[in-house]
Every structure is written in structure tokens, then in C-alpha cells.
N, C-alpha and C. Protein backbone atom coordinates (compact mmCIF):
# COMPACT_ATOMS: atom_id res chain seq x y z
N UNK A 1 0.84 -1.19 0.00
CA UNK A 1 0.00 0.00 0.00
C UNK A 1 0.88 1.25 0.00
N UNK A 2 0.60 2.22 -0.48
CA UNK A 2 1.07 3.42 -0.56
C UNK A 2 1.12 4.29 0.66
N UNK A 3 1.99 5.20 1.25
CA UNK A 3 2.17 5.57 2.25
C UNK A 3 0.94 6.90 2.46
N UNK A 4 0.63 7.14 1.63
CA UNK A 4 -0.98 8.01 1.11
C UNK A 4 -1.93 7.58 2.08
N UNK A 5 -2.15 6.12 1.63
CA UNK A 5 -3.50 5.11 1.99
C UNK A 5 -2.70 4.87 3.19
N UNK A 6 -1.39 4.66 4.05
CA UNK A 6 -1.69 4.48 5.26
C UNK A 6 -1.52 5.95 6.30
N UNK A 7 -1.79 6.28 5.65
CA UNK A 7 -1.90 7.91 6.89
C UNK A 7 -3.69 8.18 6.42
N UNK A 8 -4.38 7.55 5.90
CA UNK A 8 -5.36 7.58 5.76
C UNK A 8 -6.10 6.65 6.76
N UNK A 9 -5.78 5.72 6.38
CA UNK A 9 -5.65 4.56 7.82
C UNK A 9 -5.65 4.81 8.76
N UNK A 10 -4.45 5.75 9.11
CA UNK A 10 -4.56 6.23 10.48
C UNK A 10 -5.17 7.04 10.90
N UNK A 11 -5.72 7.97 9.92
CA UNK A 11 -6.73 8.92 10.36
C UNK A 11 -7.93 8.28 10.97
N UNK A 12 -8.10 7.07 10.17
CA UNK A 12 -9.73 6.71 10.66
C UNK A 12 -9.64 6.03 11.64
N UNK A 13 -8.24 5.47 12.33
CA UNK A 13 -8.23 4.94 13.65
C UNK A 13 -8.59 6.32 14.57
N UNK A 14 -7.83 7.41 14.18
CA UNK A 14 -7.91 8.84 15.02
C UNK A 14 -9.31 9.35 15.15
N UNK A 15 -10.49 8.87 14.00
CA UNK A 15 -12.00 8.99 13.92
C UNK A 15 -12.40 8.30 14.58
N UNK A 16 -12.27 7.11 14.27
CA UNK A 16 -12.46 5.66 14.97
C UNK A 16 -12.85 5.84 16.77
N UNK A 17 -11.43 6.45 17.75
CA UNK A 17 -11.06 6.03 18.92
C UNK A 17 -11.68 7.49 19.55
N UNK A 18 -11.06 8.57 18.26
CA UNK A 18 -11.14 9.82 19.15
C UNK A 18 -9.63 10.27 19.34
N UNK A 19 -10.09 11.72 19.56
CA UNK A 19 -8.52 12.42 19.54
C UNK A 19 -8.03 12.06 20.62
N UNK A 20 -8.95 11.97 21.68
CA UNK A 20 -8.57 11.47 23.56
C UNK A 20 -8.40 10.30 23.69
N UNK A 21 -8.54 9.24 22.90
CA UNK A 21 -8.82 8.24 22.76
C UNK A 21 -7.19 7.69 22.43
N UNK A 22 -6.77 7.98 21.39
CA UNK A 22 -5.60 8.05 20.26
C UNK A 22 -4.36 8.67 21.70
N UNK A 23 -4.54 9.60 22.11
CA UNK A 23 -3.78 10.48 23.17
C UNK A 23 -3.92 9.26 24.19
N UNK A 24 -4.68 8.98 24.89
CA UNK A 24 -4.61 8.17 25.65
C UNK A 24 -3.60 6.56 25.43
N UNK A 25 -4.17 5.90 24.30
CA UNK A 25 -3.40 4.90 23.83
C UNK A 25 -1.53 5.27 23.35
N UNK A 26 -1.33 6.44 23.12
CA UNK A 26 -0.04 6.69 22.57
C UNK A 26 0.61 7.22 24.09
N UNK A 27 -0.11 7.49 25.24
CA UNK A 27 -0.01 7.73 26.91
C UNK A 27 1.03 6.52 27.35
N UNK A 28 -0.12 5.43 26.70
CA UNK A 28 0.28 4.40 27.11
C UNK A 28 1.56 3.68 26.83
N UNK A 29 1.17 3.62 25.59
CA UNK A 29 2.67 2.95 24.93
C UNK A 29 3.87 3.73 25.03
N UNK A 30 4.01 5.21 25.46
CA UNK A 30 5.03 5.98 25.88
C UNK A 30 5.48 5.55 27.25
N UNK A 31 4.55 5.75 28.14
CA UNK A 31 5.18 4.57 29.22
C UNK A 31 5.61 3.76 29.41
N UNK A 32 5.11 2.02 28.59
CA UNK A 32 5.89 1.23 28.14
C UNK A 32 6.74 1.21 28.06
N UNK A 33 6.94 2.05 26.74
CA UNK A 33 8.59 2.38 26.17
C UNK A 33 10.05 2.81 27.33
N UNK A 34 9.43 3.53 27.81
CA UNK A 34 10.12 4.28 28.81
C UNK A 34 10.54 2.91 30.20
N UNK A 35 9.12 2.11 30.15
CA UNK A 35 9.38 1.29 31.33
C UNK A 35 10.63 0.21 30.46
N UNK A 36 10.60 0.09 29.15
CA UNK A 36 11.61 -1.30 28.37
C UNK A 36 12.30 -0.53 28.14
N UNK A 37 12.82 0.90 28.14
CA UNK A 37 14.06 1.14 28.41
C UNK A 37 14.52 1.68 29.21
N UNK A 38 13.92 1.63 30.91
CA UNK A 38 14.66 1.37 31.68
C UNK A 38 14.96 0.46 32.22
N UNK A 39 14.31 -0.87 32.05
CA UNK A 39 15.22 -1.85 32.50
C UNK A 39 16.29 -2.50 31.79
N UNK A 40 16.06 -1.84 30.33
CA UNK A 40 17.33 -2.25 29.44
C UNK A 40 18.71 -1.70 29.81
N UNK A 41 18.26 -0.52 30.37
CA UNK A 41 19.86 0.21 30.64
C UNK A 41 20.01 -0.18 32.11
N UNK A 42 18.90 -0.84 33.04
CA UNK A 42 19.49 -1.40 34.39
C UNK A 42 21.16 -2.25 33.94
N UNK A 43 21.88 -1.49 35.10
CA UNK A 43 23.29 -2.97 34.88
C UNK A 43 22.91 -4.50 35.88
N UNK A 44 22.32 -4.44 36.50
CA UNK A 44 22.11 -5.20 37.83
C UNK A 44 20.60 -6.64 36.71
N UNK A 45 20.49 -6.01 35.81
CA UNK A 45 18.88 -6.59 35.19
C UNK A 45 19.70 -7.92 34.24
N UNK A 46 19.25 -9.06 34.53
CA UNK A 46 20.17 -10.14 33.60
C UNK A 46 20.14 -10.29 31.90
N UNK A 47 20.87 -10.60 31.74
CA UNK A 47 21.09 -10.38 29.50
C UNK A 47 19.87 -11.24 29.10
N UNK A 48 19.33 -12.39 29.69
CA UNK A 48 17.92 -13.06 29.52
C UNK A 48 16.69 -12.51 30.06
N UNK A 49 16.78 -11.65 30.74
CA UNK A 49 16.07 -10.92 30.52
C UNK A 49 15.56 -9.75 30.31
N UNK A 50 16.37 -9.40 29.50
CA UNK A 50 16.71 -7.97 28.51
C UNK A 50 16.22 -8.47 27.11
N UNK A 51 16.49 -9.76 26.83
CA UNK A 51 16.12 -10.31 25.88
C UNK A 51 14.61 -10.27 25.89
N UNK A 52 14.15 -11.06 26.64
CA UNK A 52 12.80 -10.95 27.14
C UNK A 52 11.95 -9.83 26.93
N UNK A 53 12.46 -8.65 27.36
CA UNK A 53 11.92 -7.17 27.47
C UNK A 53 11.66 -7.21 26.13
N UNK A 54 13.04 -7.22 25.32
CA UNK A 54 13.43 -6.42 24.17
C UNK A 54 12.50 -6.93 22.81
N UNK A 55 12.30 -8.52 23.51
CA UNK A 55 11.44 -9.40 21.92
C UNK A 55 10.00 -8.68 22.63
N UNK A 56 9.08 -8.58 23.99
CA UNK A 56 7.83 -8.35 23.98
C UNK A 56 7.75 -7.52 23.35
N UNK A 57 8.87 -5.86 23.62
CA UNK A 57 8.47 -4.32 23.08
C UNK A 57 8.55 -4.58 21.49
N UNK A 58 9.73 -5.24 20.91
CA UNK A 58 9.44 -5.39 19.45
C UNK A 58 7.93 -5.80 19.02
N UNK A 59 7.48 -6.68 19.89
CA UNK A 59 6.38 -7.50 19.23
C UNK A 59 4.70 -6.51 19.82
N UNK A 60 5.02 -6.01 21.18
CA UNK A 60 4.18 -4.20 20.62
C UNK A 60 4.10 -3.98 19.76
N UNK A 61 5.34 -3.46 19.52
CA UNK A 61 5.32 -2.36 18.61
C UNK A 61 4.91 -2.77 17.01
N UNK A 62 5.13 -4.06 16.96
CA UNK A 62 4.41 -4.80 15.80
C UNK A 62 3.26 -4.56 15.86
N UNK A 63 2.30 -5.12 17.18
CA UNK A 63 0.95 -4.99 17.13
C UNK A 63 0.16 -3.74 16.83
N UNK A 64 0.87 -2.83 17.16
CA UNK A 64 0.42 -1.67 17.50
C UNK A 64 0.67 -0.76 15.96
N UNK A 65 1.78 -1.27 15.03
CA UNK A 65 1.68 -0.97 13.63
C UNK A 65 0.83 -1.57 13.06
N UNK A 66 0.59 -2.53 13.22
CA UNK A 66 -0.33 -3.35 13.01
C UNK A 66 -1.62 -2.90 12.89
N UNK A 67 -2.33 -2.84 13.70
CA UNK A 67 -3.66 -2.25 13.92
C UNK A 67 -3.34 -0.47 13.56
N UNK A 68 -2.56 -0.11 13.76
CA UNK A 68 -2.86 1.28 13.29
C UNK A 68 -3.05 1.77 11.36
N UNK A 69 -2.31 0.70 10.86
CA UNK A 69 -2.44 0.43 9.54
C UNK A 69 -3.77 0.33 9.08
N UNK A 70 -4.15 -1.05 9.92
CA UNK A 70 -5.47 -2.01 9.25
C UNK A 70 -6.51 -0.86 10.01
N UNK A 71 -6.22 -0.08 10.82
CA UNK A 71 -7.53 1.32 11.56
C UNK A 71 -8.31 0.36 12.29
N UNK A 72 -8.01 -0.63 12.97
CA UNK A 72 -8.60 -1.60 14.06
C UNK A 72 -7.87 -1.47 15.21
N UNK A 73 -7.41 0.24 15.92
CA UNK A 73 -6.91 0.27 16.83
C UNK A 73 -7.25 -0.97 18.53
N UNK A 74 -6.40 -1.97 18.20
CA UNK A 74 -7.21 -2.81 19.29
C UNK A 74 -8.30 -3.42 19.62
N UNK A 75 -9.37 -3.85 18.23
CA UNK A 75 -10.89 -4.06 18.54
C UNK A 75 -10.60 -5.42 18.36
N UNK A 76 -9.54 -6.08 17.98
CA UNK A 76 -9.50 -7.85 17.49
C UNK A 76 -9.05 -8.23 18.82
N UNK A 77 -9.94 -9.10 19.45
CA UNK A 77 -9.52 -9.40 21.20
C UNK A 77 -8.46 -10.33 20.88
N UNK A 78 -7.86 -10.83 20.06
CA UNK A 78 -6.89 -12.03 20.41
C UNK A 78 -5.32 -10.53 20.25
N UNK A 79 -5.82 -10.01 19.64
CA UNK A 79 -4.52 -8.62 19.19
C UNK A 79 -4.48 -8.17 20.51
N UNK A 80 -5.71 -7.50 21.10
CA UNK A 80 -5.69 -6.75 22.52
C UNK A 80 -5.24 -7.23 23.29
N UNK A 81 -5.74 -8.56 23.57
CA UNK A 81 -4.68 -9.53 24.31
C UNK A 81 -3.21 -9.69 24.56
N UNK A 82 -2.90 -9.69 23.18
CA UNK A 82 -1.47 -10.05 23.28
C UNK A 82 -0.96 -8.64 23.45
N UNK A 83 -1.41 -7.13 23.16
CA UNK A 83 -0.92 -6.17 23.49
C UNK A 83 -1.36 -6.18 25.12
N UNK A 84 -2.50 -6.84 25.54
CA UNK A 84 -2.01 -6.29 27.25
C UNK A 84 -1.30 -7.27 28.17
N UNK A 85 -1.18 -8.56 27.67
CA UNK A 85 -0.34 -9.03 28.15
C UNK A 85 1.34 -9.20 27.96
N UNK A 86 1.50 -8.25 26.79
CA UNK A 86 3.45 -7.75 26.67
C UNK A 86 3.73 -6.68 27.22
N UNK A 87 2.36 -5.81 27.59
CA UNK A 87 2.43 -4.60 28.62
C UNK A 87 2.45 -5.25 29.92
N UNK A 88 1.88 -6.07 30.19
CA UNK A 88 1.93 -6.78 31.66
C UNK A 88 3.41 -7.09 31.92
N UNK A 89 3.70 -7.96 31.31
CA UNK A 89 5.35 -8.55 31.12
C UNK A 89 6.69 -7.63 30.96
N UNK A 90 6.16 -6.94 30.47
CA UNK A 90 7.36 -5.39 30.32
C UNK A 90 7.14 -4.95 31.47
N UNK A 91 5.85 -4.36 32.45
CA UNK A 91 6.32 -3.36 33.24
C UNK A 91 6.33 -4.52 34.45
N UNK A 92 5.92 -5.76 34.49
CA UNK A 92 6.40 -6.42 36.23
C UNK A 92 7.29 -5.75 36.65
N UNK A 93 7.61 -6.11 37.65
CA UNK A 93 8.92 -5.81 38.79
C UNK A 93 9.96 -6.97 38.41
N UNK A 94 11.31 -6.30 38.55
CA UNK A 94 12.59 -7.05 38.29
C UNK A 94 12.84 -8.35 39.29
N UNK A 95 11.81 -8.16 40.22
CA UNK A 95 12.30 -8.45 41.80
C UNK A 95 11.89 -9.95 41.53
């Protein structure tokens, strides 16, 4: 698809959810981010599970291109799923 048709896409997720809506979800995944890279730069955090961190946030951030493409911000429950459970897994505690 043409990069045209996907900012079009994304508009209608932005129709779709709502401007507060869209703000809220991009809230979220900024936190995330922030939470998988701080335990990436922990020194004390083990290389397995940095790995760990590093494949869930990739595979976000898949989902989350994903659905912002197809303008199904999150409505396919097996997608939502797996986006709230790599958010679960990213932000646990190290402990």
C-alpha cells in the first residue's frame, strides 16, 4: 500500500477512537517504552532478561503498527490480548 492510503488509515483509527482516545493509547505505549528502556539500561537486570523485554516491546510495537495500519486500533480481542499481556510482562517488577 502506498504511504498516502496508510496515513489515511490512520486517520480513521484517530475517527475511529477519538482524539482522547488516540492520546490516551499513545499515553500508554510511551510509558511502556520508557518502562523497556529502563530496565534495558538497568546494569544489575540479567542479559535473559533484557532479551525478554526487548522481543515483547518489538512484538508491541508490531501490534500496535499493526492495527494502526489495518484502523482496528485494538478491537480484534486475540490482538488486545497479546498487546495487554506484553504490557503486563514489560512493566512487572525485576524483583
Amino acid at each position: 500500500s502506498s504511504p498516502f492510503i496508510d496515513v489515511i488509515q490512520i486517520a480513521g483509527a484517530v475517527t475511529e477512537k477519538g482524539a482522547v482516545g488516540v492520546l490516551l493509547y499513545a499515553a500508554v505505549f510511551m510509558l511502556v517504552a520508557w518502562e523497556a528502556h529502563r530496565q534495558l539500561r538497568r546494569a544489575d537486570f540479567p542479559v535473559s532478561e533484557k532479551l525478554v523485554v526487548g522481543c515483547l516491546f518489538a512484538g508491541l510495537v508490531a501490534v500496535l503498527a499493526r492495527d494502526l495500519t489495518y484502523s482496528s486500533l485494538l478491537e480484534h480481542t486475540v490482538t488486545a490480548l497479546l498487546a495487554a499481556a506484553s504490557v503486563g510482562l514489560i512493566c512487572r517488577s525485576a524483583g
